[in-house]
PDB file of N, CA and C in Angstrom:
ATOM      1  N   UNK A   1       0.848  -1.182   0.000  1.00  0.00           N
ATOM      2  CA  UNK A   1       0.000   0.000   0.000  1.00  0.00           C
ATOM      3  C   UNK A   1       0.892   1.244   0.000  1.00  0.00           C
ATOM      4  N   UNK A   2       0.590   2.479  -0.871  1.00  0.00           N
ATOM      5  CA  UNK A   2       1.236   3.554  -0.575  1.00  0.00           C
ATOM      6  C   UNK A   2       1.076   4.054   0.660  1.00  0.00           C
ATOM      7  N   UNK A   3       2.367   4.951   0.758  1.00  0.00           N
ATOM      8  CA  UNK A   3       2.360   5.965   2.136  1.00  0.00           C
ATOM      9  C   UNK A   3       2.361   7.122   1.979  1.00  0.00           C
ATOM     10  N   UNK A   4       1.184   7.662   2.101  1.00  0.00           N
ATOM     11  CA  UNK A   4       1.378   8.896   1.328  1.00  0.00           C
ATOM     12  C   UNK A   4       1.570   9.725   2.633  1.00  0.00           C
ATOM     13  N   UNK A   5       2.519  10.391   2.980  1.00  0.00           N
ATOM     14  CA  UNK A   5       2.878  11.239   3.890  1.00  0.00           C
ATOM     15  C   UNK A   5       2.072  12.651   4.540  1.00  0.00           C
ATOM     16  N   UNK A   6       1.497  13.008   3.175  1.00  0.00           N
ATOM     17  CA  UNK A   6       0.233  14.629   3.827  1.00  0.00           C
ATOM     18  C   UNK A   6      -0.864  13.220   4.407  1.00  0.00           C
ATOM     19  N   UNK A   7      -1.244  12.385   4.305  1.00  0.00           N
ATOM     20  CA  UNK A   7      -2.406  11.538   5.314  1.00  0.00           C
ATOM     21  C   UNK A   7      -1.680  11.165   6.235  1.00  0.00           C
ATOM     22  N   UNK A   8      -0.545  10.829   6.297  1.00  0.00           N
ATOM     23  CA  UNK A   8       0.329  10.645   7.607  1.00  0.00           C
ATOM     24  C   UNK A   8       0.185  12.080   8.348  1.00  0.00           C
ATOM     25  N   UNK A   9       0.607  12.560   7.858  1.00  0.00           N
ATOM     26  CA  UNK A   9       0.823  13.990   8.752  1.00  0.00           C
ATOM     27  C   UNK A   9      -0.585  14.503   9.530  1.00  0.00           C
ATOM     28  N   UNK A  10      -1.374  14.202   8.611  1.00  0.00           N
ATOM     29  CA  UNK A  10      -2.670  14.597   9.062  1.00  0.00           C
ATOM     30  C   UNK A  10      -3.525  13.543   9.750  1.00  0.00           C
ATOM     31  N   UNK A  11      -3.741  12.278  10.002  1.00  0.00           N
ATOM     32  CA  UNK A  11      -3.433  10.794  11.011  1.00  0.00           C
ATOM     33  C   UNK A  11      -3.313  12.047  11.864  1.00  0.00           C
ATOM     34  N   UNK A  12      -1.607  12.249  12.395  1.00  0.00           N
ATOM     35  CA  UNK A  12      -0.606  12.241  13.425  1.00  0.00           C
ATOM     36  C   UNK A  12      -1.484  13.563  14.107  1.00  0.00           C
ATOM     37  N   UNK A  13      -1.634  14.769  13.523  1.00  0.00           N
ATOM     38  CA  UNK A  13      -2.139  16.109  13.866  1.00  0.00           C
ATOM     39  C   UNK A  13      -3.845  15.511  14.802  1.00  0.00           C
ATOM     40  N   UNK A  14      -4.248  14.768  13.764  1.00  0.00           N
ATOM     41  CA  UNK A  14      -5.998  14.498  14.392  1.00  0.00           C
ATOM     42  C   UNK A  14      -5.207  13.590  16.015  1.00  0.00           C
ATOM     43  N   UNK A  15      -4.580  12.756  15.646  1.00  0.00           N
ATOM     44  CA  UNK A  15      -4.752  12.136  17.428  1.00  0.00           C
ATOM     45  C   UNK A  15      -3.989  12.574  18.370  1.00  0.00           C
ATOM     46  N   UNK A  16      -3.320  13.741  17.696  1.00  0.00           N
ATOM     47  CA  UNK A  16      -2.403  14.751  19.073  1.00  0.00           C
ATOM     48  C   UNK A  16      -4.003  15.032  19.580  1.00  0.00           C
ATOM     49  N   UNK A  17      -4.541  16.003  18.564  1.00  0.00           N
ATOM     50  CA  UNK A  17      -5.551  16.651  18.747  1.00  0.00           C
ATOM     51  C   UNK A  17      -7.112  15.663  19.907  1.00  0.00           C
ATOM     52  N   UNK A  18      -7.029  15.017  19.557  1.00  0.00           N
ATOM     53  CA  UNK A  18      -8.049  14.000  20.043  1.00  0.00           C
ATOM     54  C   UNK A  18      -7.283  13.515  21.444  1.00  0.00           C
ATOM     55  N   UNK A  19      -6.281  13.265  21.945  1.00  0.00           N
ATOM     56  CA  UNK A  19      -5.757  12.712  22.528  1.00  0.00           C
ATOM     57  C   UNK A  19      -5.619  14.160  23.732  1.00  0.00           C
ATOM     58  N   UNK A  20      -5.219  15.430  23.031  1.00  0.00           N
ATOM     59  CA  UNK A  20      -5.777  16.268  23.757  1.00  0.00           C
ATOM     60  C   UNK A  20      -6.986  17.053  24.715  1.00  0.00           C
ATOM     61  N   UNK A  21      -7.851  16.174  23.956  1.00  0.00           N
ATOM     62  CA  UNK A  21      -8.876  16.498  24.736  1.00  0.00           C
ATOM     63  C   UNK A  21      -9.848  15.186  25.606  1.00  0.00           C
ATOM     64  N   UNK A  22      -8.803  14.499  25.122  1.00  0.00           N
ATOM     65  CA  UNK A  22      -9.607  12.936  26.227  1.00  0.00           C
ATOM     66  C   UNK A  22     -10.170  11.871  25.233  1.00  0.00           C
ATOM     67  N   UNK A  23     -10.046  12.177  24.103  1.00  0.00           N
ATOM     68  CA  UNK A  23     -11.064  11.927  22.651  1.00  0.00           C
ATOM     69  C   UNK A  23     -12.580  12.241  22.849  1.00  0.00           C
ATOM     70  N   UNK A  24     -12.519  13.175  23.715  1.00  0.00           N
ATOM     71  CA  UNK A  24     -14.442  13.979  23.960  1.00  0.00           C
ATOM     72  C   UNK A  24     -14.439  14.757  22.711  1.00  0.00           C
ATOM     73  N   UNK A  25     -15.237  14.314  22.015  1.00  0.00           N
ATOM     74  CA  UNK A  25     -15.728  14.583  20.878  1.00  0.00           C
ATOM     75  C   UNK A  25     -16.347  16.323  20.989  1.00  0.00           C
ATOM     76  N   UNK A  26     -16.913  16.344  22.296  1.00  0.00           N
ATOM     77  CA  UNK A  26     -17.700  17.420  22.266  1.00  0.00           C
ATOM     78  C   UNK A  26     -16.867  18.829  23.223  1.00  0.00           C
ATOM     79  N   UNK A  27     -15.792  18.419  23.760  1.00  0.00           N
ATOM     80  CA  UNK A  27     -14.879  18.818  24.017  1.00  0.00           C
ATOM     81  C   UNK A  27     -14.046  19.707  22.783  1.00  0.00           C
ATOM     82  N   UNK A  28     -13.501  18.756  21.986  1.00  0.00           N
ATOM     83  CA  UNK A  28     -12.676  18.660  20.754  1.00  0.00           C
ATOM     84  C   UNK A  28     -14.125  19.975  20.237  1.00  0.00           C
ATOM     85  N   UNK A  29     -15.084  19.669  19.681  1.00  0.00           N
ATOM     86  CA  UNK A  29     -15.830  20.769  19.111  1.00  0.00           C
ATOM     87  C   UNK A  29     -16.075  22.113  19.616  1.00  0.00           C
ATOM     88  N   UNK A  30     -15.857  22.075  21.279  1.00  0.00           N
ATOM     89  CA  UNK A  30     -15.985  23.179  21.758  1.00  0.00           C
ATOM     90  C   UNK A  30     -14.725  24.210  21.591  1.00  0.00           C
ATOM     91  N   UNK A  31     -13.529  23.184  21.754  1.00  0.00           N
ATOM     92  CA  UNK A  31     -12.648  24.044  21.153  1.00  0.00           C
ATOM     93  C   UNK A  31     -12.161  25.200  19.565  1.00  0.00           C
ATOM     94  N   UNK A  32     -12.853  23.928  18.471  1.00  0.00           N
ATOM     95  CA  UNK A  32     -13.012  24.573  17.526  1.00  0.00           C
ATOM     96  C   UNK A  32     -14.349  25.941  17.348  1.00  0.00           C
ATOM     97  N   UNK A  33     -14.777  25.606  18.081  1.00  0.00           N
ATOM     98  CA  UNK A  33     -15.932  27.084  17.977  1.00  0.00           C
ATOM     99  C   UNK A  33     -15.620  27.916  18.914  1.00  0.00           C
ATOM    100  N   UNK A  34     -14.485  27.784  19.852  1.00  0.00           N
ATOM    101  CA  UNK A  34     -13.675  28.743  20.024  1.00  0.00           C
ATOM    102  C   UNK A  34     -12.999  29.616  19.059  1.00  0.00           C
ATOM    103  N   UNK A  35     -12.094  28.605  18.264  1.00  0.00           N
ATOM    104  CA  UNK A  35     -11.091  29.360  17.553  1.00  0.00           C
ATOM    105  C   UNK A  35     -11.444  29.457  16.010  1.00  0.00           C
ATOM    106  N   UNK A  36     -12.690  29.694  15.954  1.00  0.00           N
ATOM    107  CA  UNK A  36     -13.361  29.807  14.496  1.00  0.00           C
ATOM    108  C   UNK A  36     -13.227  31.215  14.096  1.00  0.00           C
ATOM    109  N   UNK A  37     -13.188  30.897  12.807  1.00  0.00           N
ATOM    110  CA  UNK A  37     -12.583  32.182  12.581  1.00  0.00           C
ATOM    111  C   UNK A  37     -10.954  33.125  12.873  1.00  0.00           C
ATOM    112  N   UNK A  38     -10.196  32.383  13.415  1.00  0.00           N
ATOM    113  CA  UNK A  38      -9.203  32.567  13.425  1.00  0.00           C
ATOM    114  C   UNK A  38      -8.345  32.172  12.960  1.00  0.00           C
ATOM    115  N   UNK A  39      -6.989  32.476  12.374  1.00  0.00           N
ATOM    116  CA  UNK A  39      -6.056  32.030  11.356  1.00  0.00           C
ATOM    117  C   UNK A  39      -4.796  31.966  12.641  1.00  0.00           C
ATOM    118  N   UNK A  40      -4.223  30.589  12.606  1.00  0.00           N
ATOM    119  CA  UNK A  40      -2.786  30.604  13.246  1.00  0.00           C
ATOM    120  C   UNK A  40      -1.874  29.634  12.195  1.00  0.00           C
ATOM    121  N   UNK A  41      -1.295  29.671  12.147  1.00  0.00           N
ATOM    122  CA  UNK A  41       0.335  28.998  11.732  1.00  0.00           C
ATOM    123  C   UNK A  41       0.227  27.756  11.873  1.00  0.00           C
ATOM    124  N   UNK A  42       0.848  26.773  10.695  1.00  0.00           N
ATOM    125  CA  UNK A  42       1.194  25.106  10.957  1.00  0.00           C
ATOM    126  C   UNK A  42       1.934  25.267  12.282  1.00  0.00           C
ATOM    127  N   UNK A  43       3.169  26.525  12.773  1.00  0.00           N
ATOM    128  CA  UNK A  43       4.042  26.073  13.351  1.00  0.00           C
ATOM    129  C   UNK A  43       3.416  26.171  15.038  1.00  0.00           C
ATOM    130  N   UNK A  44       2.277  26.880  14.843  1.00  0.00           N
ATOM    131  CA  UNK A  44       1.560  27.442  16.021  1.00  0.00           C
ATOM    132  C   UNK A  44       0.862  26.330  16.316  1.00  0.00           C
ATOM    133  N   UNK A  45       0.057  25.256  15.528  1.00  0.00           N
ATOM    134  CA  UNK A  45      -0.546  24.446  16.021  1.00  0.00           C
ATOM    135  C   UNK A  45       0.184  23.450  16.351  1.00  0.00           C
ATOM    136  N   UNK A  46       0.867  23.106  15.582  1.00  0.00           N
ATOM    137  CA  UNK A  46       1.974  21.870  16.439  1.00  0.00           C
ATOM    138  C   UNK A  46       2.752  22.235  17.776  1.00  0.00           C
ATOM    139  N   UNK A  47       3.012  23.205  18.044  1.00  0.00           N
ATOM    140  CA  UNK A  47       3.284  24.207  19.435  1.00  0.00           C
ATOM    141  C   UNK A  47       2.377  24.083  20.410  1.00  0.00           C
ATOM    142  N   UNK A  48       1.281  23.992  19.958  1.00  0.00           N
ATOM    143  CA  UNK A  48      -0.011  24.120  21.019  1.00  0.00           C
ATOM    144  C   UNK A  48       0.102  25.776  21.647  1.00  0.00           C
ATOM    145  N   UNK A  49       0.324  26.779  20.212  1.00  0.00           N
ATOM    146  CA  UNK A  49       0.360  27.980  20.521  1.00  0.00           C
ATOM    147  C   UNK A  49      -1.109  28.751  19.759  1.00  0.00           C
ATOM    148  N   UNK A  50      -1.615  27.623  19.449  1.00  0.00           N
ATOM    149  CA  UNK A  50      -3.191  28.294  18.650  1.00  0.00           C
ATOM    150  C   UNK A  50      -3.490  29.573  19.437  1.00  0.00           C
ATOM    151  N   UNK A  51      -3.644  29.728  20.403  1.00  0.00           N
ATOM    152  CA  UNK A  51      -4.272  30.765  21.101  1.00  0.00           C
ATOM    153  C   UNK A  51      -3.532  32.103  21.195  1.00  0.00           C
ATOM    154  N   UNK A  52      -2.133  32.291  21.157  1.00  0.00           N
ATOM    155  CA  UNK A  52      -1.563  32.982  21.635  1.00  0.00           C
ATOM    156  C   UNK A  52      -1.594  34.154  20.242  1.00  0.00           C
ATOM    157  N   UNK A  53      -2.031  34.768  20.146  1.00  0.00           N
ATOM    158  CA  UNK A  53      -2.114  36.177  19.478  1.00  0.00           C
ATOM    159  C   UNK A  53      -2.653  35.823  18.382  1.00  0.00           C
ATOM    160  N   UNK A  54      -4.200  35.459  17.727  1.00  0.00           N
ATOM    161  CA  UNK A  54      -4.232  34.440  16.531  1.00  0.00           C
ATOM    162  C   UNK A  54      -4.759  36.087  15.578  1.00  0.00           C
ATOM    163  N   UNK A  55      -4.462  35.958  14.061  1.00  0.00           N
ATOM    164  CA  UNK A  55      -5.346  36.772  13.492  1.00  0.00           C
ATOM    165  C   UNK A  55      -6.511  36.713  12.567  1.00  0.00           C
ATOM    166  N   UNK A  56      -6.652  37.552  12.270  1.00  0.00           N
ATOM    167  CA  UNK A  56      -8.228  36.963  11.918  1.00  0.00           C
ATOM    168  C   UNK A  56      -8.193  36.853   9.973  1.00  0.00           C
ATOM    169  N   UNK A  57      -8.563  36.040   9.689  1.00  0.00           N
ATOM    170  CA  UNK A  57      -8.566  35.429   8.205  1.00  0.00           C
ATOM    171  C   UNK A  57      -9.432  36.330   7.276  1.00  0.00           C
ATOM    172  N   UNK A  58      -8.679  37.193   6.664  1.00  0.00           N
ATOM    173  CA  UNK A  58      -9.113  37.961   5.553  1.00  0.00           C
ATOM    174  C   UNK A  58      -8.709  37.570   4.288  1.00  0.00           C
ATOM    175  N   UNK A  59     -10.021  37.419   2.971  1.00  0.00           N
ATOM    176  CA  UNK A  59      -9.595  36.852   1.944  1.00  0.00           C
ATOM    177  C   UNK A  59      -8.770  37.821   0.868  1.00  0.00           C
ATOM    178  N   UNK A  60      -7.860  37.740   0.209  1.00  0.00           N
ATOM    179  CA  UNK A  60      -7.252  38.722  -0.838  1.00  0.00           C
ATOM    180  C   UNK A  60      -8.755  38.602  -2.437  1.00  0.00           C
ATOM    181  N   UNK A  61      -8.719  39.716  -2.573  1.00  0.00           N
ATOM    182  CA  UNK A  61      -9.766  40.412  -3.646  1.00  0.00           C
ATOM    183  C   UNK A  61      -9.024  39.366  -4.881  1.00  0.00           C
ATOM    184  N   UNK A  62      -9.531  38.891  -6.117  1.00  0.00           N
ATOM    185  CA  UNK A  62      -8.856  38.208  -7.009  1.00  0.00           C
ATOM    186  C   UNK A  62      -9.515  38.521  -8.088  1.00  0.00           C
ATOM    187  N   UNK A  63      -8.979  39.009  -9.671  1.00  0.00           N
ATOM    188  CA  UNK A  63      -9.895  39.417 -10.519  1.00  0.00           C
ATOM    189  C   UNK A  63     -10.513  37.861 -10.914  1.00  0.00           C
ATOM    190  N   UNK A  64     -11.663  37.793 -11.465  1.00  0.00           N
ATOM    191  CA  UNK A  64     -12.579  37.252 -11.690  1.00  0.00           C
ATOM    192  C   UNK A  64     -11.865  36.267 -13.014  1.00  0.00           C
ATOM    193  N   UNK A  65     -12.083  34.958 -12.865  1.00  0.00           N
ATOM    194  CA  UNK A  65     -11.761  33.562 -14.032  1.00  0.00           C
ATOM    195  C   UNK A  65     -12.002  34.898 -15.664  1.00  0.00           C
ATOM    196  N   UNK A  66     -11.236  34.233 -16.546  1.00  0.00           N
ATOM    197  CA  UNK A  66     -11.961  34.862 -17.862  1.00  0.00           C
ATOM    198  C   UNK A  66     -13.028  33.176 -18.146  1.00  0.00           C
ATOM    199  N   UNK A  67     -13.408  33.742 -19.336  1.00  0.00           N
ATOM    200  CA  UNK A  67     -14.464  32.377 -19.071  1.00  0.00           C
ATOM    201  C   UNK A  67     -14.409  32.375 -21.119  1.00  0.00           C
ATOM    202  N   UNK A  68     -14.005  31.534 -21.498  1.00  0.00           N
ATOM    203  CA  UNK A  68     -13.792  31.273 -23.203  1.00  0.00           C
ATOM    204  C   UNK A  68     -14.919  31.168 -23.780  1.00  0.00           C
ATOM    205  N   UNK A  69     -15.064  31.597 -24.689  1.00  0.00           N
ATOM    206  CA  UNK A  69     -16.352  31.199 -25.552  1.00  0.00           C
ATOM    207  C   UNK A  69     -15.982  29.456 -26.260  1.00  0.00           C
ATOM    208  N   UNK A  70     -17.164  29.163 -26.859  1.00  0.00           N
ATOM    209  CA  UNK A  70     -16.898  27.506 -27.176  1.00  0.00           C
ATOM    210  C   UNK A  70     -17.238  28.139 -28.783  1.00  0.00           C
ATOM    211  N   UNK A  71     -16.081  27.388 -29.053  1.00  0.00           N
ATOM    212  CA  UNK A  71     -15.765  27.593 -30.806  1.00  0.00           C
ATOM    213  C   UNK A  71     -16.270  26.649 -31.351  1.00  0.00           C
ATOM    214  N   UNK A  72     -17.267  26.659 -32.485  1.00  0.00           N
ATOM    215  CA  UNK A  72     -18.044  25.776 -33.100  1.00  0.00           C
ATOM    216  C   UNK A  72     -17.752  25.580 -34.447  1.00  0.00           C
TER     217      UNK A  72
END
């Protein structure tokens, strides 16, 4: 079977995470509707620094797809 390493990584992140909170499911959710809406760092969450000064997730403006006509 392959190993694909970003599902490894992300495995490893969910049962820090789960393991952090007892695996209380409803625990684990309360935390995320804490920090909704907030943007922190890969390096912040593996830190267990989520909290510490987080900012808030603003999207950048992007001009709009062009869109082709279909040539017949």
């Amino acid at each position: 079977m392959f190993n694909d390493p970003i599902v490894a990584e992300v495995r490893r992140v969910r049962d820090e995470l789960a393991r952090k909170f007892n695996y209380d499911v409803h625990a684990i959710c309360e935390d995320l509707r804490k920090r909704q809406g907030q943007t922190v760092t890969g390096d912040e969450l593996r830190a267990g620094l989520a909290g510490v000064s987080p900012t808030t997730y603003t999207p950048q403006e992007t001009e709009p797809a062009q869109v082709r006509e279909r040539k017949e």
